[in-house]
N, C-alpha and C. Protein backbone atom coordinates (compact mmCIF):
# COMPACT_ATOMS: atom_id res chain seq x y z
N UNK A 1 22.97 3.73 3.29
CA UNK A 1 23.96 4.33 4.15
C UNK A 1 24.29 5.72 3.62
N UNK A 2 24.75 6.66 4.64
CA UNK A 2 24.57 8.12 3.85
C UNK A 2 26.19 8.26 4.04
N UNK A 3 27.05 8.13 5.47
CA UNK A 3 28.43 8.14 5.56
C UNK A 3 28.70 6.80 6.48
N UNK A 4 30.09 6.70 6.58
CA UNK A 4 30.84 6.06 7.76
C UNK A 4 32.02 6.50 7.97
N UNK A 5 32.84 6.16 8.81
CA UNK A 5 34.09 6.31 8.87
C UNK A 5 35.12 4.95 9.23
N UNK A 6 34.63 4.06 8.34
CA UNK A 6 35.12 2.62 8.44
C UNK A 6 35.90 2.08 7.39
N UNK A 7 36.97 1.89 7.95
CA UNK A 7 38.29 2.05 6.97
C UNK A 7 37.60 0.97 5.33
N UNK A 8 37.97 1.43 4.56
CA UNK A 8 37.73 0.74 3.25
C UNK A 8 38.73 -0.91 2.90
N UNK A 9 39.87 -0.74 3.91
CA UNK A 9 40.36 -2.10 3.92
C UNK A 9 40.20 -2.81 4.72
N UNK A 10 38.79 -2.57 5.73
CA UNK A 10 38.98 -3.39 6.76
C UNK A 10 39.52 -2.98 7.78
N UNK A 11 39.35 -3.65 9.34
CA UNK A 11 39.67 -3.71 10.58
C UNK A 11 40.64 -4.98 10.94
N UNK A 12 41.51 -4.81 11.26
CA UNK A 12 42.53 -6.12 12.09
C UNK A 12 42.50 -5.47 13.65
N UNK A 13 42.15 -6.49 14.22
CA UNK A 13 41.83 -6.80 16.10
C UNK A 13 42.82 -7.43 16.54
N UNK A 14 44.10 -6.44 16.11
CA UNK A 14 45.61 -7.31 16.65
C UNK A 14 45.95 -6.10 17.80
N UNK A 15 45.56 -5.81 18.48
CA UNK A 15 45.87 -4.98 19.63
C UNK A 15 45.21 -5.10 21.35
N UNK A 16 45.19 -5.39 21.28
CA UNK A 16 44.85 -6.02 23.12
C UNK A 16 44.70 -4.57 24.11
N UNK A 17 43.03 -4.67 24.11
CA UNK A 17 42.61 -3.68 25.17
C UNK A 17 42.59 -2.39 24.43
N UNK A 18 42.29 -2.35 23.05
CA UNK A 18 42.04 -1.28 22.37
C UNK A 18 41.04 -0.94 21.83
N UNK A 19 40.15 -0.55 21.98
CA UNK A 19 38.49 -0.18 21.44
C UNK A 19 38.50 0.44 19.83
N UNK A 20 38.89 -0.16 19.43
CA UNK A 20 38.18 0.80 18.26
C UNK A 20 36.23 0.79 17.61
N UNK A 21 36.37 2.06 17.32
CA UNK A 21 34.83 2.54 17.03
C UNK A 21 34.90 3.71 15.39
N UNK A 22 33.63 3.10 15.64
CA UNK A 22 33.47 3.85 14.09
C UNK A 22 32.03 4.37 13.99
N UNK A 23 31.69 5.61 13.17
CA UNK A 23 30.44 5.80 13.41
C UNK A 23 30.41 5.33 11.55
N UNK A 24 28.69 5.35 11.41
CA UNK A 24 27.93 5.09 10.72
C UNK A 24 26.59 5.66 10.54
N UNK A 25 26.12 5.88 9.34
CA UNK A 25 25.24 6.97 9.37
C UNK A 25 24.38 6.30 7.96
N UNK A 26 22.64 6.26 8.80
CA UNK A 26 22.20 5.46 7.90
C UNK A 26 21.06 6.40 7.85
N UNK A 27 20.37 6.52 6.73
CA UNK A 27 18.96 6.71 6.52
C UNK A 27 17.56 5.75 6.86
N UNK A 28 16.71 6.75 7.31
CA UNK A 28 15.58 5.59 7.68
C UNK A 28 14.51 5.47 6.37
N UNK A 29 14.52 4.51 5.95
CA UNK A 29 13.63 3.83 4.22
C UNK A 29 12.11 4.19 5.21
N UNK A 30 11.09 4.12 3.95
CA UNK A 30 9.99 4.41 4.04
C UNK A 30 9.24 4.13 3.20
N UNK A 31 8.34 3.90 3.60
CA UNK A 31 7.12 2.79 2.75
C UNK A 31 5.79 3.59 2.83
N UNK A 32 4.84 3.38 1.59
CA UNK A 32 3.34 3.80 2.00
C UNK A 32 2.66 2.45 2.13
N UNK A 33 1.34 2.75 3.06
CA UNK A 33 0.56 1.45 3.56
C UNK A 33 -0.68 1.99 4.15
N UNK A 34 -1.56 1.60 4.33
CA UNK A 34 -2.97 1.35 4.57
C UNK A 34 -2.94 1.47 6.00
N UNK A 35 -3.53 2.25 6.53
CA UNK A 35 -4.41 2.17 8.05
C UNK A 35 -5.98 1.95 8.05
N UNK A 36 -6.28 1.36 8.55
CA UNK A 36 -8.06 1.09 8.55
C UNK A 36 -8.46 0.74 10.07
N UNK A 37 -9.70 1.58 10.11
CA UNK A 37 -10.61 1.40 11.30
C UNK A 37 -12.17 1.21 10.86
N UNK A 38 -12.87 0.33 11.77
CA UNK A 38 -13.98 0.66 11.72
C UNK A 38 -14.39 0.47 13.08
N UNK A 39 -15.87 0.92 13.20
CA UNK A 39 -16.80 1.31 13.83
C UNK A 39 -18.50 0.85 13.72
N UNK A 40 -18.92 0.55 15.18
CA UNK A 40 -19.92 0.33 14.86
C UNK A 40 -21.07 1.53 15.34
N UNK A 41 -22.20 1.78 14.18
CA UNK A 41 -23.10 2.83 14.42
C UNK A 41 -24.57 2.05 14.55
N UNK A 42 -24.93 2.78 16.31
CA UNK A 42 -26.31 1.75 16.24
C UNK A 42 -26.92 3.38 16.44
N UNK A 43 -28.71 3.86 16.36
CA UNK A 43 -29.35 4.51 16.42
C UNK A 43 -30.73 4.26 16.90
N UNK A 44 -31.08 4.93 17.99
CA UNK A 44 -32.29 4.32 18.16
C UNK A 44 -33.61 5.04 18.33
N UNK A 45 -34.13 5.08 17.97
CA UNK A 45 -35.65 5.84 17.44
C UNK A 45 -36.65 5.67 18.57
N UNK A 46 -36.65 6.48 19.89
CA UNK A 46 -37.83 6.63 20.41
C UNK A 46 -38.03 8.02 21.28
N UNK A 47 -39.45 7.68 21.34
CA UNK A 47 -40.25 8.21 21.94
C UNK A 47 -40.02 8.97 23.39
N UNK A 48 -40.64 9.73 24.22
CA UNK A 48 -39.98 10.21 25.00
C UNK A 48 -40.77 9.06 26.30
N UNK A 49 -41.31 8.45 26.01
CA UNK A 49 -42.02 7.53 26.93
C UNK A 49 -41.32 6.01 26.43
N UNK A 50 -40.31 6.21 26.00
CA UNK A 50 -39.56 4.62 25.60
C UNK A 50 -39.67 3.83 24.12
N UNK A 51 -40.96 4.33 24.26
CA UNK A 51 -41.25 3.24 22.53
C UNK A 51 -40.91 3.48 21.61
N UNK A 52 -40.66 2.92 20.85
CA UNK A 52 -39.81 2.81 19.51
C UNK A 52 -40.59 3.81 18.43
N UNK A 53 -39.98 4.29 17.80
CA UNK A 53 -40.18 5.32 17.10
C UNK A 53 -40.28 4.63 15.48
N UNK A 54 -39.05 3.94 15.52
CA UNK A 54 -38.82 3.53 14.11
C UNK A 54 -37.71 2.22 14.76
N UNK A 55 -37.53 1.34 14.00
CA UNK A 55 -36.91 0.18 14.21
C UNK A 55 -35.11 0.47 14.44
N UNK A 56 -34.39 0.15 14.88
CA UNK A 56 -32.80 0.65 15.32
C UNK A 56 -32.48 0.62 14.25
N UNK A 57 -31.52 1.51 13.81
CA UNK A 57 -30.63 1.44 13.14
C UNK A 57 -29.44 0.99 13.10
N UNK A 58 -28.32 0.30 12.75
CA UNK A 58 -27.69 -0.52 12.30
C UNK A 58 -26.83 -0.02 11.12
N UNK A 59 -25.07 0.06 11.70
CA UNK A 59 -24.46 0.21 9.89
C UNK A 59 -23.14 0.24 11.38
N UNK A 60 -22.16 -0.15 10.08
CA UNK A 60 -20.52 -0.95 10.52
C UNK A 60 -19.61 0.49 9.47
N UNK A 61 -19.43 1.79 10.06
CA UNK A 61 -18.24 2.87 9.28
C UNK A 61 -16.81 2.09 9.35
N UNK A 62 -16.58 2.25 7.98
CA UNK A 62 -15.10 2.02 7.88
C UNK A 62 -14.55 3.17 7.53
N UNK A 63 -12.97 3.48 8.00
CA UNK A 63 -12.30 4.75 7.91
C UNK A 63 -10.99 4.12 7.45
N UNK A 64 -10.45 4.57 6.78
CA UNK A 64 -8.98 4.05 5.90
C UNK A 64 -8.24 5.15 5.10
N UNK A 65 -7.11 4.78 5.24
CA UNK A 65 -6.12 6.80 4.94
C UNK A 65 -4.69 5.73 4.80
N UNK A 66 -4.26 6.79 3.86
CA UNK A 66 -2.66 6.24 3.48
C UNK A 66 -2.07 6.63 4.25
N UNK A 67 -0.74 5.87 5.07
CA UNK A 67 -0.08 6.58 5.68
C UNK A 67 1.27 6.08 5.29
N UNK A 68 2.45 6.65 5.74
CA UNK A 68 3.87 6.60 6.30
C UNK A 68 4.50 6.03 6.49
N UNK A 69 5.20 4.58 6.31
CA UNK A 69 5.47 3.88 7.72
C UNK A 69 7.33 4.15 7.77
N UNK A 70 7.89 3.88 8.48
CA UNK A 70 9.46 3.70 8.49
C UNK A 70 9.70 2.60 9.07
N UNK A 71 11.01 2.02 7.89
CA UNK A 71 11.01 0.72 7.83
C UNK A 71 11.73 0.69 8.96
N UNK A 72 12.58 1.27 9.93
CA UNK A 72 13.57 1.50 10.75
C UNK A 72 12.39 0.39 11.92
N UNK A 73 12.17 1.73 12.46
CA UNK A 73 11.26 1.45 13.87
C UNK A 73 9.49 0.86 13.52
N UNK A 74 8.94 1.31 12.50
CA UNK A 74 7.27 0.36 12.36
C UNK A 74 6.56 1.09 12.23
N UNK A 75 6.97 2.80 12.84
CA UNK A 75 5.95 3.71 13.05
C UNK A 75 5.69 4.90 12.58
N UNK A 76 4.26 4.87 12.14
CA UNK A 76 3.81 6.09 11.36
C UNK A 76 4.36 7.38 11.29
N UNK A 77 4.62 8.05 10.31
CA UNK A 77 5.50 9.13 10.43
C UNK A 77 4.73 10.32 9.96
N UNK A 78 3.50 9.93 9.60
CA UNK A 78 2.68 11.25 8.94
C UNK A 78 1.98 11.46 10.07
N UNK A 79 1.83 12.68 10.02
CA UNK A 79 0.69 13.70 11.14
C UNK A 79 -0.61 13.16 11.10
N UNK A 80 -1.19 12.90 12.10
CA UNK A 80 -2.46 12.32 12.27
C UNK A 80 -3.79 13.54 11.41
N UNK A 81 -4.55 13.62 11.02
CA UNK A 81 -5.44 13.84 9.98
C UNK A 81 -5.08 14.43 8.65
N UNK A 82 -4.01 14.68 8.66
CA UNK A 82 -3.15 15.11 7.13
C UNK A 82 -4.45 14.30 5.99
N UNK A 83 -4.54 13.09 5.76
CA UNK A 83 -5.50 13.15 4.64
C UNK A 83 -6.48 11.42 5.33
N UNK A 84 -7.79 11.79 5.17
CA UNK A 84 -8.88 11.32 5.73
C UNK A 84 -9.35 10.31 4.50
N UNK A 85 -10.03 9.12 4.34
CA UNK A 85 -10.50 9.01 3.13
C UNK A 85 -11.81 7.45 3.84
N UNK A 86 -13.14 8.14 3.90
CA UNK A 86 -14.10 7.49 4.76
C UNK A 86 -15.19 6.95 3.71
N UNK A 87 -15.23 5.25 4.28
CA UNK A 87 -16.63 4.46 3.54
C UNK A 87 -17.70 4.94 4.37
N UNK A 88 -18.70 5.24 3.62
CA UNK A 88 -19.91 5.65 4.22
C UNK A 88 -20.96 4.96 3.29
N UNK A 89 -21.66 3.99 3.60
CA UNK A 89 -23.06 3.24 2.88
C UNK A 89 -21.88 3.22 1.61
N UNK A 90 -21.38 2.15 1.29
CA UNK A 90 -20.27 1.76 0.21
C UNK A 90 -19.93 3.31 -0.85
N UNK A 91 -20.12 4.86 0.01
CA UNK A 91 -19.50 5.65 -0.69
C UNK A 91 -18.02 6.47 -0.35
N UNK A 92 -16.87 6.45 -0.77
CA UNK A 92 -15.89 7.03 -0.18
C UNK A 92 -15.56 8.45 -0.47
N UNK A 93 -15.50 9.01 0.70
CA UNK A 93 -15.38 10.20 1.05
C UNK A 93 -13.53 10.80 1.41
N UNK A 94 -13.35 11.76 1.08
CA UNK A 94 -11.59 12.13 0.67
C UNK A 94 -11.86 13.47 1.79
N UNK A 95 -11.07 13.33 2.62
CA UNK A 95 -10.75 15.03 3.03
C UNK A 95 -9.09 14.77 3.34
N UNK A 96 -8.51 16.12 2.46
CA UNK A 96 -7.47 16.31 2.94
C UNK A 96 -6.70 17.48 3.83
């Protein structure tokens, strides 16, 4: 909590048809956590008459980057490509 304005002894609700309100003023907490995607990469090797050139290629990219989260609402708070960090053939690759 950063302020309020809520009495320190308490509220008594002895008045009939009287609203009382108070504000409150909170900070939103924040956490780091993992995003991950992958992808599938097929390739295919031919000829301009159809036939196969070389046998398909085949491989599953994974992409994974730290991000942001706020505990408030769930949702990412960092700028989308701020920092990149990609499996490629089990090697990881960093761009920030």
């Amino acid at each position: 909590m950063v302020s309020d304005d809520y009495p320190q002894n308490g509220v008594f609700y002895d008045q009939d048809k009287l609203i009382k309100m108070y504000e409150v003023h909170l900070k939103h907490g924040e956490k780091m956590d993992f995003e991950q995607r992958a992808v599938k990469e097929v390739i295919y090797y031919q000829y301009d008459n159809g036939q196969l050139a070389k046998p398909t290629y085949k491989n599953k990219l994974s992409f994974r980057r730290i991000v942001k989260i706020d505990q408030v609402t769930g949702q990412n708070i960092m700028e989308y490509g701020k920092r990149l960090t990609v499996l490629i053939l089990g090697v990881w690759f960093h761009q920030s």
